[in-house]
PDB file of N, CA and C in Angstrom:
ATOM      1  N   UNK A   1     114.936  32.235 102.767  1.00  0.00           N
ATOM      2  CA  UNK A   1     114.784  32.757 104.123  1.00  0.00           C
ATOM      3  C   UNK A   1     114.219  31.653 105.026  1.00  0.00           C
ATOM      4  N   UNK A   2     115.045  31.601 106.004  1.00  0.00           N
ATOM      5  CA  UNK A   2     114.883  30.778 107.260  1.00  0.00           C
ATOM      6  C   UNK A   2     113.047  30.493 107.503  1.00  0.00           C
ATOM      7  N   UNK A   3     112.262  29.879 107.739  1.00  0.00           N
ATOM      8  CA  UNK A   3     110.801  30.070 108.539  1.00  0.00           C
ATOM      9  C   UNK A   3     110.970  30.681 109.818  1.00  0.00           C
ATOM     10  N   UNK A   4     109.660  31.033 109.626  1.00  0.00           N
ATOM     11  CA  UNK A   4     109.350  31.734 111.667  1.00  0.00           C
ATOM     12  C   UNK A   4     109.565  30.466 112.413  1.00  0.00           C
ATOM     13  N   UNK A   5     109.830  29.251 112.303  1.00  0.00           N
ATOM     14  CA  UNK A   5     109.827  28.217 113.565  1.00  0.00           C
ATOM     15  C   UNK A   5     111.263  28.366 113.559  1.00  0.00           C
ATOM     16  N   UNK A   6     111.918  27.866 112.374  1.00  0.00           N
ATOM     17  CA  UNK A   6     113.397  28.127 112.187  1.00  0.00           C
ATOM     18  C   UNK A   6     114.308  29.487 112.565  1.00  0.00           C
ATOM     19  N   UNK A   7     113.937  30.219 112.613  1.00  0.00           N
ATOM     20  CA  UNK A   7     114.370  31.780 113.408  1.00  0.00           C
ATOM     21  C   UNK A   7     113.949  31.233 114.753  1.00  0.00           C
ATOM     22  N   UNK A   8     112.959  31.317 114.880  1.00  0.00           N
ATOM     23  CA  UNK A   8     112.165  31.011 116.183  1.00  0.00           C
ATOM     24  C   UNK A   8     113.517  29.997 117.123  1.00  0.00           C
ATOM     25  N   UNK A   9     113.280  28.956 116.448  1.00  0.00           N
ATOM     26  CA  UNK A   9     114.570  27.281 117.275  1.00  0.00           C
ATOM     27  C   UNK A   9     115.913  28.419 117.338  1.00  0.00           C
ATOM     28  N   UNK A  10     116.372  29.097 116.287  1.00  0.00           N
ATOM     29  CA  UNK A  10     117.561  29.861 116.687  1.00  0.00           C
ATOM     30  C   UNK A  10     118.159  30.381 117.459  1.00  0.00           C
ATOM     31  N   UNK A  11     116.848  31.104 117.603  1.00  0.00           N
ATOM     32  CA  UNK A  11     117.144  32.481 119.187  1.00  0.00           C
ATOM     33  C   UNK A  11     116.947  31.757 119.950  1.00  0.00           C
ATOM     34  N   UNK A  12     116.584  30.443 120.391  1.00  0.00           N
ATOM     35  CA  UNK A  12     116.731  29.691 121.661  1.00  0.00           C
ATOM     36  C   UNK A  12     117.958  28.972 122.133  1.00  0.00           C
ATOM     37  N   UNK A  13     118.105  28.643 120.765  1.00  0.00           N
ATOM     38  CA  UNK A  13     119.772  27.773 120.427  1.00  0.00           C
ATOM     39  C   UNK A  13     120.937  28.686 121.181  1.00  0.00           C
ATOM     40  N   UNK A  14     120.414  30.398 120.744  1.00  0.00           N
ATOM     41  CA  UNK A  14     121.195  31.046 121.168  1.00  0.00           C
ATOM     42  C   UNK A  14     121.570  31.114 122.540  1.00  0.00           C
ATOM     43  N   UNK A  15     120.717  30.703 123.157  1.00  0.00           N
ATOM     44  CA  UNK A  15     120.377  30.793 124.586  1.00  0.00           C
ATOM     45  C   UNK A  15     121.348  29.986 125.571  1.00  0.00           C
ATOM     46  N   UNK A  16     120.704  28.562 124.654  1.00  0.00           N
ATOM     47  CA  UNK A  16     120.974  27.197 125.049  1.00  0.00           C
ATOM     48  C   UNK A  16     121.324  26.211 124.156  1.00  0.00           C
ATOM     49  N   UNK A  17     122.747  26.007 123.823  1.00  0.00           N
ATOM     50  CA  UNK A  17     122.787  25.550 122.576  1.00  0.00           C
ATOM     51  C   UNK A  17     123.197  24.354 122.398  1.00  0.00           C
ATOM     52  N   UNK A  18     123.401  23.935 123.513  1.00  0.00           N
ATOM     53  CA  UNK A  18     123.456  22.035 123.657  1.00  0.00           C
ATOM     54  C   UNK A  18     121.904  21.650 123.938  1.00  0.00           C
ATOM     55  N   UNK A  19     120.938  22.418 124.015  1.00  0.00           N
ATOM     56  CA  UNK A  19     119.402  21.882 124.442  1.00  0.00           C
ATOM     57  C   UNK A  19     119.270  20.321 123.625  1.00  0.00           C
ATOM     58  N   UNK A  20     119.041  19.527 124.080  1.00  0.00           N
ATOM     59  CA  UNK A  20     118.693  18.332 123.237  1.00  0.00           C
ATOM     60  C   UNK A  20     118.004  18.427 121.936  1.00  0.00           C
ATOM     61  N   UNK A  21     116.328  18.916 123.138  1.00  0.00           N
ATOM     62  CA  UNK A  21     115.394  18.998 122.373  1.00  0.00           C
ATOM     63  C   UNK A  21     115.502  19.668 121.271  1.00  0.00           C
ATOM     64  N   UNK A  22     116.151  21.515 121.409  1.00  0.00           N
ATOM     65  CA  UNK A  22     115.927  22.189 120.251  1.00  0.00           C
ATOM     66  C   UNK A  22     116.848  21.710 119.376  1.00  0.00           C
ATOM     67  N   UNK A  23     118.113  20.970 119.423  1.00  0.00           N
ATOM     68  CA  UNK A  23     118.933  20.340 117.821  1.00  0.00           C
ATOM     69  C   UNK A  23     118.343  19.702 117.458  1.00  0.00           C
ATOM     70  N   UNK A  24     117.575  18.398 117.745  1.00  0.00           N
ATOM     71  CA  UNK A  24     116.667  17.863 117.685  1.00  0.00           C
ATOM     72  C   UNK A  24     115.265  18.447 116.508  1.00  0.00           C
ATOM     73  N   UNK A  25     114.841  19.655 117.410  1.00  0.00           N
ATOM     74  CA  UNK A  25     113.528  20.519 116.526  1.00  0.00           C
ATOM     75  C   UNK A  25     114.560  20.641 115.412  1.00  0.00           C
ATOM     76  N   UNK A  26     115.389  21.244 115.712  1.00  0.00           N
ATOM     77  CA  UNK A  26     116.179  22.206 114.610  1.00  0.00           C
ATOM     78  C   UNK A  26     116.281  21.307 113.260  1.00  0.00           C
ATOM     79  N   UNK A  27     117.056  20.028 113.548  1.00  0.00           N
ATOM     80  CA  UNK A  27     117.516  18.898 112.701  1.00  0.00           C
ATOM     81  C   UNK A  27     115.458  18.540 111.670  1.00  0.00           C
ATOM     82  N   UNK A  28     115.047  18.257 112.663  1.00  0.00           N
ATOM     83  CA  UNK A  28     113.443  17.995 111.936  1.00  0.00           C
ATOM     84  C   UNK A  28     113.410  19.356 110.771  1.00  0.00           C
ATOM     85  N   UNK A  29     113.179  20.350 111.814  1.00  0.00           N
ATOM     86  CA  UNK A  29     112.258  21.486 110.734  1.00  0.00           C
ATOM     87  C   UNK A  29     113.483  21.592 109.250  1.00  0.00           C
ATOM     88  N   UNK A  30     114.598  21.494 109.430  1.00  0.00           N
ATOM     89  CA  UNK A  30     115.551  21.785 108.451  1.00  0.00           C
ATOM     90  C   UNK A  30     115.541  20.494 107.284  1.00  0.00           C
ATOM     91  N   UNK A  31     115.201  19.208 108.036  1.00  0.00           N
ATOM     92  CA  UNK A  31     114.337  17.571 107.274  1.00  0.00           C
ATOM     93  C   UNK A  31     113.203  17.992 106.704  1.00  0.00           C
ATOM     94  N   UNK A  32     112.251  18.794 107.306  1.00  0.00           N
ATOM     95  CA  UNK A  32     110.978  19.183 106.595  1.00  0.00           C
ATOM     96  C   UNK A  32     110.749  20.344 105.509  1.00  0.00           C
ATOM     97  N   UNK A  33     112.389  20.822 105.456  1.00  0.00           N
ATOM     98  CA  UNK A  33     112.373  21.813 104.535  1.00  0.00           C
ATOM     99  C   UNK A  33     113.360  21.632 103.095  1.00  0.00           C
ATOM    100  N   UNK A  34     113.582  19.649 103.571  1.00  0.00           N
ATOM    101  CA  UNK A  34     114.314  19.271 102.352  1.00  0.00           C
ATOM    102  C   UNK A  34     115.826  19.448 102.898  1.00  0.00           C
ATOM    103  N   UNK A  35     116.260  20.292 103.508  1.00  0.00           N
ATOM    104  CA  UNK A  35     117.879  20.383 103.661  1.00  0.00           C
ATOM    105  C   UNK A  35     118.205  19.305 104.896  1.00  0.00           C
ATOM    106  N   UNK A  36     118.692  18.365 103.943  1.00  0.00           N
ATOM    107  CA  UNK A  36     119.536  17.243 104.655  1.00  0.00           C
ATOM    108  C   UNK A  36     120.899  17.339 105.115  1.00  0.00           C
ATOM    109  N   UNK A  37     121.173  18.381 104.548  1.00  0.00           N
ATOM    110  CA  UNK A  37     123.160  19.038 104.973  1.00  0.00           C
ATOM    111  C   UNK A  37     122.945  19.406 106.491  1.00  0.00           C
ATOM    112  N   UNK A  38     121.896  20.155 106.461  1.00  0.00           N
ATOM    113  CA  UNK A  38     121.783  21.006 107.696  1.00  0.00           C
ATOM    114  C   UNK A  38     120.772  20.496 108.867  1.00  0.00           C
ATOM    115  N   UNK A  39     120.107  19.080 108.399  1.00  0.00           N
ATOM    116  CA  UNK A  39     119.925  18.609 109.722  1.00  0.00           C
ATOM    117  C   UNK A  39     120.707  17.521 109.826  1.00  0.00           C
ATOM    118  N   UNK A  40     121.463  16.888 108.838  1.00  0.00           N
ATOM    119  CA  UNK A  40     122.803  16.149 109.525  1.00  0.00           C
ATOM    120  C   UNK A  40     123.401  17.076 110.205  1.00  0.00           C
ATOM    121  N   UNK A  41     124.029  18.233 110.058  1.00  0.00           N
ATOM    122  CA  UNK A  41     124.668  18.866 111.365  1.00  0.00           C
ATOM    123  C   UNK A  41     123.889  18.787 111.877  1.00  0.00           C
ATOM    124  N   UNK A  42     122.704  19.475 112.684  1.00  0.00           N
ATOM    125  CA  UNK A  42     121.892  19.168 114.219  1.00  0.00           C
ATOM    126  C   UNK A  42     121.824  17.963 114.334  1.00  0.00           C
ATOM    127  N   UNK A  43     121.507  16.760 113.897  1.00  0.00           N
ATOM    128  CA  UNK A  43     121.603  15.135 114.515  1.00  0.00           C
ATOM    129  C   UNK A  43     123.165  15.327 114.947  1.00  0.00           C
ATOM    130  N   UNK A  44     123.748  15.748 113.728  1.00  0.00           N
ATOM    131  CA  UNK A  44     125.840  15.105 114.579  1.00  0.00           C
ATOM    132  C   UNK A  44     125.815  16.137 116.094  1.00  0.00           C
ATOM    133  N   UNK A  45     125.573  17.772 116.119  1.00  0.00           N
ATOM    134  CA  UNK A  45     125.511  18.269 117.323  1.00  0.00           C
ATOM    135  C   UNK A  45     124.462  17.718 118.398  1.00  0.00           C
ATOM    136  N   UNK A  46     124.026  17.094 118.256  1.00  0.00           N
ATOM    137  CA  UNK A  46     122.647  16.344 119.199  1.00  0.00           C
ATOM    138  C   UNK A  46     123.676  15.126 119.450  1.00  0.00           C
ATOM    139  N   UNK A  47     124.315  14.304 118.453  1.00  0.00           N
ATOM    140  CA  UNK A  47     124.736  13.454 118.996  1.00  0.00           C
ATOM    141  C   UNK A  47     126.082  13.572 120.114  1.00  0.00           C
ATOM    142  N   UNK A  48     127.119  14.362 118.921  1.00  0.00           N
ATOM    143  CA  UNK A  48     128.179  14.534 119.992  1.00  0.00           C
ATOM    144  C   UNK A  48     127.666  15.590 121.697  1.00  0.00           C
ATOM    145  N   UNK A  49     126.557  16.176 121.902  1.00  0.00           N
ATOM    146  CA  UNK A  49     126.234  17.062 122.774  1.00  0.00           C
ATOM    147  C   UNK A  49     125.564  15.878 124.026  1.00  0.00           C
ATOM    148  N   UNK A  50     124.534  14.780 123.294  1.00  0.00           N
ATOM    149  CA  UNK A  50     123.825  14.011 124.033  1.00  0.00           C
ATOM    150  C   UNK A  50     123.513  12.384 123.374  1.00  0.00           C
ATOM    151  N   UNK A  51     124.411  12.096 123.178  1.00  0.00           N
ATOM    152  CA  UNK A  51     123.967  10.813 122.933  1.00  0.00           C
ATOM    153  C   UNK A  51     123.150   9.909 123.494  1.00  0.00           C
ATOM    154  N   UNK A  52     122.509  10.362 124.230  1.00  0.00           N
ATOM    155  CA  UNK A  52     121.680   9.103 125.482  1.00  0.00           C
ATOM    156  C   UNK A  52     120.186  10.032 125.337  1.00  0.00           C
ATOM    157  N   UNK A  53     119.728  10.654 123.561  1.00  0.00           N
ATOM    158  CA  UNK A  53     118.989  11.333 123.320  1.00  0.00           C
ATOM    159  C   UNK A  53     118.794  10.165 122.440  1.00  0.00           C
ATOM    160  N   UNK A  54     117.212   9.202 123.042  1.00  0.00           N
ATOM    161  CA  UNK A  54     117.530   8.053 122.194  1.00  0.00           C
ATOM    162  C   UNK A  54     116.255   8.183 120.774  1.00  0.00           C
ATOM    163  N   UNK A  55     116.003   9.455 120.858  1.00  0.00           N
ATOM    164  CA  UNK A  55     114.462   9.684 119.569  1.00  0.00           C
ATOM    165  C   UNK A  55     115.944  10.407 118.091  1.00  0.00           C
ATOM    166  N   UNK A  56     117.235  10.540 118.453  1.00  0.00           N
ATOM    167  CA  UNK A  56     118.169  10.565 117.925  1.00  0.00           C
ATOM    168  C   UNK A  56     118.129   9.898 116.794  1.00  0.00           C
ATOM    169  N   UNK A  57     118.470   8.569 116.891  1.00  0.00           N
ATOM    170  CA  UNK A  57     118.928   7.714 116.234  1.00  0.00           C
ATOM    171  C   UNK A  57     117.771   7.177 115.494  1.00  0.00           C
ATOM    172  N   UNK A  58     116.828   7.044 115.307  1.00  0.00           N
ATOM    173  CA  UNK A  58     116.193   6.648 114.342  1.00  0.00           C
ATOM    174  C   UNK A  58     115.592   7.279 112.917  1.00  0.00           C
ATOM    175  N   UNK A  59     115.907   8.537 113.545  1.00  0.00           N
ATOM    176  CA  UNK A  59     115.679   9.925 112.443  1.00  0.00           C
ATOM    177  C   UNK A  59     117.132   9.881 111.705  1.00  0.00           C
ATOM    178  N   UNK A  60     118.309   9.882 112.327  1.00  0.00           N
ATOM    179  CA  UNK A  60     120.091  10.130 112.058  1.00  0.00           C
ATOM    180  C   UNK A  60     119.786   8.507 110.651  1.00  0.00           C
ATOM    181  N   UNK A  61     119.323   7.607 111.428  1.00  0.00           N
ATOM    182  CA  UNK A  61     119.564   6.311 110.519  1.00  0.00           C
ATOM    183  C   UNK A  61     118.618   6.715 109.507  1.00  0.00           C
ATOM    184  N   UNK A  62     117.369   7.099 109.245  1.00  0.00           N
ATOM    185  CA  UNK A  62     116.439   7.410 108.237  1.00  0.00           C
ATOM    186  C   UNK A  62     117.284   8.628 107.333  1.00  0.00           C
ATOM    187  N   UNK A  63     118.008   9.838 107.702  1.00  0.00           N
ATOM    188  CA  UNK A  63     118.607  10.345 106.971  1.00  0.00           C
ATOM    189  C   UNK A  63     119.797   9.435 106.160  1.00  0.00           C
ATOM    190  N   UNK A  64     120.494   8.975 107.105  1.00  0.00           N
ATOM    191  CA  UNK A  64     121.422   7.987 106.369  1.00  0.00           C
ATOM    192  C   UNK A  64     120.888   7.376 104.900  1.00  0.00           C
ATOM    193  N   UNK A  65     119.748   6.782 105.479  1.00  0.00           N
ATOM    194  CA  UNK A  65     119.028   5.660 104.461  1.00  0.00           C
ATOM    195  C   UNK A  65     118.776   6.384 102.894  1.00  0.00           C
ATOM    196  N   UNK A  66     118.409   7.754 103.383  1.00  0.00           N
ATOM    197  CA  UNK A  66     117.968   8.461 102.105  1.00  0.00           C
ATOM    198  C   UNK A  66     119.133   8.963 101.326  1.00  0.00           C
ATOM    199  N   UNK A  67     120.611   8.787 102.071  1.00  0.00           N
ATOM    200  CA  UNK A  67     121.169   9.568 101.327  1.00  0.00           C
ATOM    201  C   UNK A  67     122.585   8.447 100.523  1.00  0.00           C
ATOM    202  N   UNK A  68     121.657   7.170 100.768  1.00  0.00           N
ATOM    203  CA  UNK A  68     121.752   5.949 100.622  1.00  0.00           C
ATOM    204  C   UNK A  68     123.497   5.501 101.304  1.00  0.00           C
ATOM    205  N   UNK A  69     123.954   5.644 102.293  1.00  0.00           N
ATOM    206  CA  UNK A  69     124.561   5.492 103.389  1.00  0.00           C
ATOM    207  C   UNK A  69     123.769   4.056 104.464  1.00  0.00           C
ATOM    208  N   UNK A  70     123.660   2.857 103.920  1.00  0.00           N
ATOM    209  CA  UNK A  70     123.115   1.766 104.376  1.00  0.00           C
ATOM    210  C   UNK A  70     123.985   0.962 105.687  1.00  0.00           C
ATOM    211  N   UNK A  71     125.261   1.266 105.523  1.00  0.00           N
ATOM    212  CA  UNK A  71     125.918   0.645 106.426  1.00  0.00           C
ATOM    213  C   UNK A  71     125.951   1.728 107.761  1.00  0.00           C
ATOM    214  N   UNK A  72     126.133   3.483 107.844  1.00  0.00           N
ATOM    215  CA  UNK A  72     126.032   4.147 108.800  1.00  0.00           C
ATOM    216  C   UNK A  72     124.303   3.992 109.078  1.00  0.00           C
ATOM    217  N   UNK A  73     123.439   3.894 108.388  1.00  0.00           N
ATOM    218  CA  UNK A  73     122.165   3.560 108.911  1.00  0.00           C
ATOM    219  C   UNK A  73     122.260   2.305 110.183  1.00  0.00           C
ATOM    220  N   UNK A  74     122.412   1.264 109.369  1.00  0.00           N
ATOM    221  CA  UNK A  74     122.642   0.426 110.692  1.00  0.00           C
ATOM    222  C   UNK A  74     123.442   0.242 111.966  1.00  0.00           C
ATOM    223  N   UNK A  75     124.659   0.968 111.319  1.00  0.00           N
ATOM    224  CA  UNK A  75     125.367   1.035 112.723  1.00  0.00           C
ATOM    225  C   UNK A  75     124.800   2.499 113.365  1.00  0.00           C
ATOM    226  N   UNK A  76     123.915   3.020 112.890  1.00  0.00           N
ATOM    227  CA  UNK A  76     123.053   3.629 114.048  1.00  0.00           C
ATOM    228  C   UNK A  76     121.773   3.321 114.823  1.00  0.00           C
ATOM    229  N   UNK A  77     121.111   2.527 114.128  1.00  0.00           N
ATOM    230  CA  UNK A  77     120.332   1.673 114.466  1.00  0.00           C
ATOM    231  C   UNK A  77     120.433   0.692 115.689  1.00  0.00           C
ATOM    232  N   UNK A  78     121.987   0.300 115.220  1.00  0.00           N
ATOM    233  CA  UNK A  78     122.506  -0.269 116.239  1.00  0.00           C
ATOM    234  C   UNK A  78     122.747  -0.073 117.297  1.00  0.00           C
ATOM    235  N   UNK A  79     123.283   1.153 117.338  1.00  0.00           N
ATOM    236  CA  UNK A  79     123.782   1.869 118.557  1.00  0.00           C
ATOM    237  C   UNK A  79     122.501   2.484 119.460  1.00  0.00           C
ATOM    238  N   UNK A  80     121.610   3.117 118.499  1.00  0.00           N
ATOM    239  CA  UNK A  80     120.205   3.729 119.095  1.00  0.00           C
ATOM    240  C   UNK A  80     119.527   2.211 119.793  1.00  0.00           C
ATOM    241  N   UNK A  81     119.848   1.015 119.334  1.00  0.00           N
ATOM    242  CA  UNK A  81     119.148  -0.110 120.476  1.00  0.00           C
ATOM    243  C   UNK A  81     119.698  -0.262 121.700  1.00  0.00           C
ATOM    244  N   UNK A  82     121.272   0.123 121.400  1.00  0.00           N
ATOM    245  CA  UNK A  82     121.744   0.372 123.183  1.00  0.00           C
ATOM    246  C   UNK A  82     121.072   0.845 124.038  1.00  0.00           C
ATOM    247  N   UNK A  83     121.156   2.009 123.480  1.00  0.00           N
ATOM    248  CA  UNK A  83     120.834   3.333 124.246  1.00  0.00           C
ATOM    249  C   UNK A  83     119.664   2.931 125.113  1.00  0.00           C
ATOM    250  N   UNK A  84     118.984   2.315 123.831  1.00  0.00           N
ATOM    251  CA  UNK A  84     116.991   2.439 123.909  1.00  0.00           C
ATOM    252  C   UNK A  84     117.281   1.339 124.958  1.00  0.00           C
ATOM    253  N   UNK A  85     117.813  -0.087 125.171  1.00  0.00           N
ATOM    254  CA  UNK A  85     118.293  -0.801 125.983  1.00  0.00           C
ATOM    255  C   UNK A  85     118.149   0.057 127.502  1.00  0.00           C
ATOM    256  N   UNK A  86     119.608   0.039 127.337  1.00  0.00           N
ATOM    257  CA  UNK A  86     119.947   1.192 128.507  1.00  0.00           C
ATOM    258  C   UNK A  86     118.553   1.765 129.346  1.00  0.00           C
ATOM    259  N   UNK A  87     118.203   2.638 128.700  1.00  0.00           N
ATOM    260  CA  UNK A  87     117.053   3.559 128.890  1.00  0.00           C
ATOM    261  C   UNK A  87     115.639   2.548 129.266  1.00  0.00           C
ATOM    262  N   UNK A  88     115.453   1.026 129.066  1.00  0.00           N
ATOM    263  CA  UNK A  88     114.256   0.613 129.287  1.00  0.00           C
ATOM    264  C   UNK A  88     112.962   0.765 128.117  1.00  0.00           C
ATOM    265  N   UNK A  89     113.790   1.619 127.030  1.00  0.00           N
ATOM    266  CA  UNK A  89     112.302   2.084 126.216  1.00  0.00           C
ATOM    267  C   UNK A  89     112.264   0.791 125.253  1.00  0.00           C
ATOM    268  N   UNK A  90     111.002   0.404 125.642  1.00  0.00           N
ATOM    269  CA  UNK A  90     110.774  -0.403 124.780  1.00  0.00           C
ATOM    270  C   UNK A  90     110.133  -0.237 123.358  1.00  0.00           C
ATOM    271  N   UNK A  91     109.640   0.928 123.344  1.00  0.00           N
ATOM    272  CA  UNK A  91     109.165   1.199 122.272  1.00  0.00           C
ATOM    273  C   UNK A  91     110.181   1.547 120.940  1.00  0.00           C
ATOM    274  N   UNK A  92     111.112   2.589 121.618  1.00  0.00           N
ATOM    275  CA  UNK A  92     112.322   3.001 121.008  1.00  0.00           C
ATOM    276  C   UNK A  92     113.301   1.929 120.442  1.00  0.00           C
ATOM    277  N   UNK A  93     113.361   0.548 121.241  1.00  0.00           N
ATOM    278  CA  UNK A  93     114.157  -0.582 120.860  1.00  0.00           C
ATOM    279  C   UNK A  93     113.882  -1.111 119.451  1.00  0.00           C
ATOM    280  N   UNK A  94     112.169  -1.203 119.813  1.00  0.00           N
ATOM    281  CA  UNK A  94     111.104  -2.092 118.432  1.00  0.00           C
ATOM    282  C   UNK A  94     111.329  -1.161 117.340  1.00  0.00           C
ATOM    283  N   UNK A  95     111.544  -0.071 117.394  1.00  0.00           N
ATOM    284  CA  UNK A  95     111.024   0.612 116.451  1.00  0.00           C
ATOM    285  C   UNK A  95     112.322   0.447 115.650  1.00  0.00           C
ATOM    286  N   UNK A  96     113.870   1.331 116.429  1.00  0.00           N
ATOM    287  CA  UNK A  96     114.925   0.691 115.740  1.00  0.00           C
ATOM    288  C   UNK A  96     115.634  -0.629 115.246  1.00  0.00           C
ATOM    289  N   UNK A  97     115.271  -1.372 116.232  1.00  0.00           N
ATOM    290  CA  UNK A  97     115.105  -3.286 115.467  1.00  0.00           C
ATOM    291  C   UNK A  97     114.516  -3.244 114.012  1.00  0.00           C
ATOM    292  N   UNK A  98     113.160  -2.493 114.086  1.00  0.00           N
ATOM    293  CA  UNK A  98     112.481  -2.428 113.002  1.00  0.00           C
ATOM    294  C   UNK A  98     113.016  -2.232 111.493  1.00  0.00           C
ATOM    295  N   UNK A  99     113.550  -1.235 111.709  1.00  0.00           N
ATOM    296  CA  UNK A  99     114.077  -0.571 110.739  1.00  0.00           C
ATOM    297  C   UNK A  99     115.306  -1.042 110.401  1.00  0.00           C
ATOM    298  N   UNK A 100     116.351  -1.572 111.379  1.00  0.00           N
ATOM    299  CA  UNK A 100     117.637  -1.946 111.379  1.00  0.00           C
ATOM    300  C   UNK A 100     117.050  -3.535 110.156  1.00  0.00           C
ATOM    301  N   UNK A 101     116.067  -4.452 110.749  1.00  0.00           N
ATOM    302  CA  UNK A 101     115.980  -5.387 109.860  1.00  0.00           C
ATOM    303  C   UNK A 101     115.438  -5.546 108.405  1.00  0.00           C
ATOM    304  N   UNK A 102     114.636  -4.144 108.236  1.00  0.00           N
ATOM    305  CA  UNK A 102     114.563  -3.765 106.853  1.00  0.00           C
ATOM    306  C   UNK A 102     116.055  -3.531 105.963  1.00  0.00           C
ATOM    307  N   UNK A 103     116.884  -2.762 106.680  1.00  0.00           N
ATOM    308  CA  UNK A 103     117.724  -3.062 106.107  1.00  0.00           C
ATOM    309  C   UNK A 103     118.713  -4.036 105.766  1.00  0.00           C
ATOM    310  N   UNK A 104     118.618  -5.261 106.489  1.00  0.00           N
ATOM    311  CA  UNK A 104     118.917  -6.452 106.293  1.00  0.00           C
ATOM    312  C   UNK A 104     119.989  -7.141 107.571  1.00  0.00           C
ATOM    313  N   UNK A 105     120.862  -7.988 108.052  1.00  0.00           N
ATOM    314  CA  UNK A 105     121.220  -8.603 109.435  1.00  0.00           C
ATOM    315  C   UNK A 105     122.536  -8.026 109.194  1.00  0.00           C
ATOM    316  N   UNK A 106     122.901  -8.611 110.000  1.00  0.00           N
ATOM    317  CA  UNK A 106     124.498  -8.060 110.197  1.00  0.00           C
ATOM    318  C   UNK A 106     125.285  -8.712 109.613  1.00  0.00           C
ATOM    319  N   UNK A 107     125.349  -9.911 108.739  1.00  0.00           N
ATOM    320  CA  UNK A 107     126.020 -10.322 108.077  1.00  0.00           C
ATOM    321  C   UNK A 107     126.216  -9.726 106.299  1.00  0.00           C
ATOM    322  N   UNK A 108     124.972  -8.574 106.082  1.00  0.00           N
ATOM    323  CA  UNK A 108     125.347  -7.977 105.556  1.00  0.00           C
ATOM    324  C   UNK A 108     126.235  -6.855 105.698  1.00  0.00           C
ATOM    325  N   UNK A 109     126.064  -6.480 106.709  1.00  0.00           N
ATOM    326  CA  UNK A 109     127.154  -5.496 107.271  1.00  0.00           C
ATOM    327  C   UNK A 109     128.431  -5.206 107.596  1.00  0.00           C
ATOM    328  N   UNK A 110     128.791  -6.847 108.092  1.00  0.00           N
ATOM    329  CA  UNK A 110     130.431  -6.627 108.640  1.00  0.00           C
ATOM    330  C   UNK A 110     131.421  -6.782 107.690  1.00  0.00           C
TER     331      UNK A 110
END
């Protein structure tokens, strides 16, 4: 059975169901309950709904990572530095740089 936050994010979803934020909640609480099936769908509906949702991509690449998917990790990583670009966040840039170079440069990648 679903949690009270998880019912709770639902009936809002119902409401409003491109909300950033709540695919977003949704994708976390469903990460914090172990089901990675079901917050890859909310990251993919967060992404195809809002991509310029740039706290997105660093959670989407950390699922990747775990489900040992190393090359879609970085090319999200990648893409989340656009964005974060784009957007001015500098924090959001460092953080995905961060992580993108743990997983190693792009010459492992292409």
């Amino acid at each position: 059975m679903p949690s009270a936050r998880l019912q709770q994010l639902l009936k809002f979803l119902e409401s409003s169901p491109d909300d950033a934020f709540l695919l977003f909640a949704m994708a976390k609480e469903y990460e914090k309950g172990g089901d990675d099936e079901n917050a890859m769908t909310y990251y993919q509906r967060l992404y195809e709904s809002s991509p310029e949702y740039v706290g997105l991509y660093y959670h989407l690449g950390k699922l990747y990572e775990r489900q040992e998917k190393p090359v879609e990790a970085f090319k999200t990583y990648t893409e989340g530095m656009g964005v974060a670009k784009q957007q001015g966040d500098q924090h959001a840039l460092n953080e995905l740089a961060g992580a993108r170079l743990i997983l190693g440069d792009e010459d492992d990648f292409l």
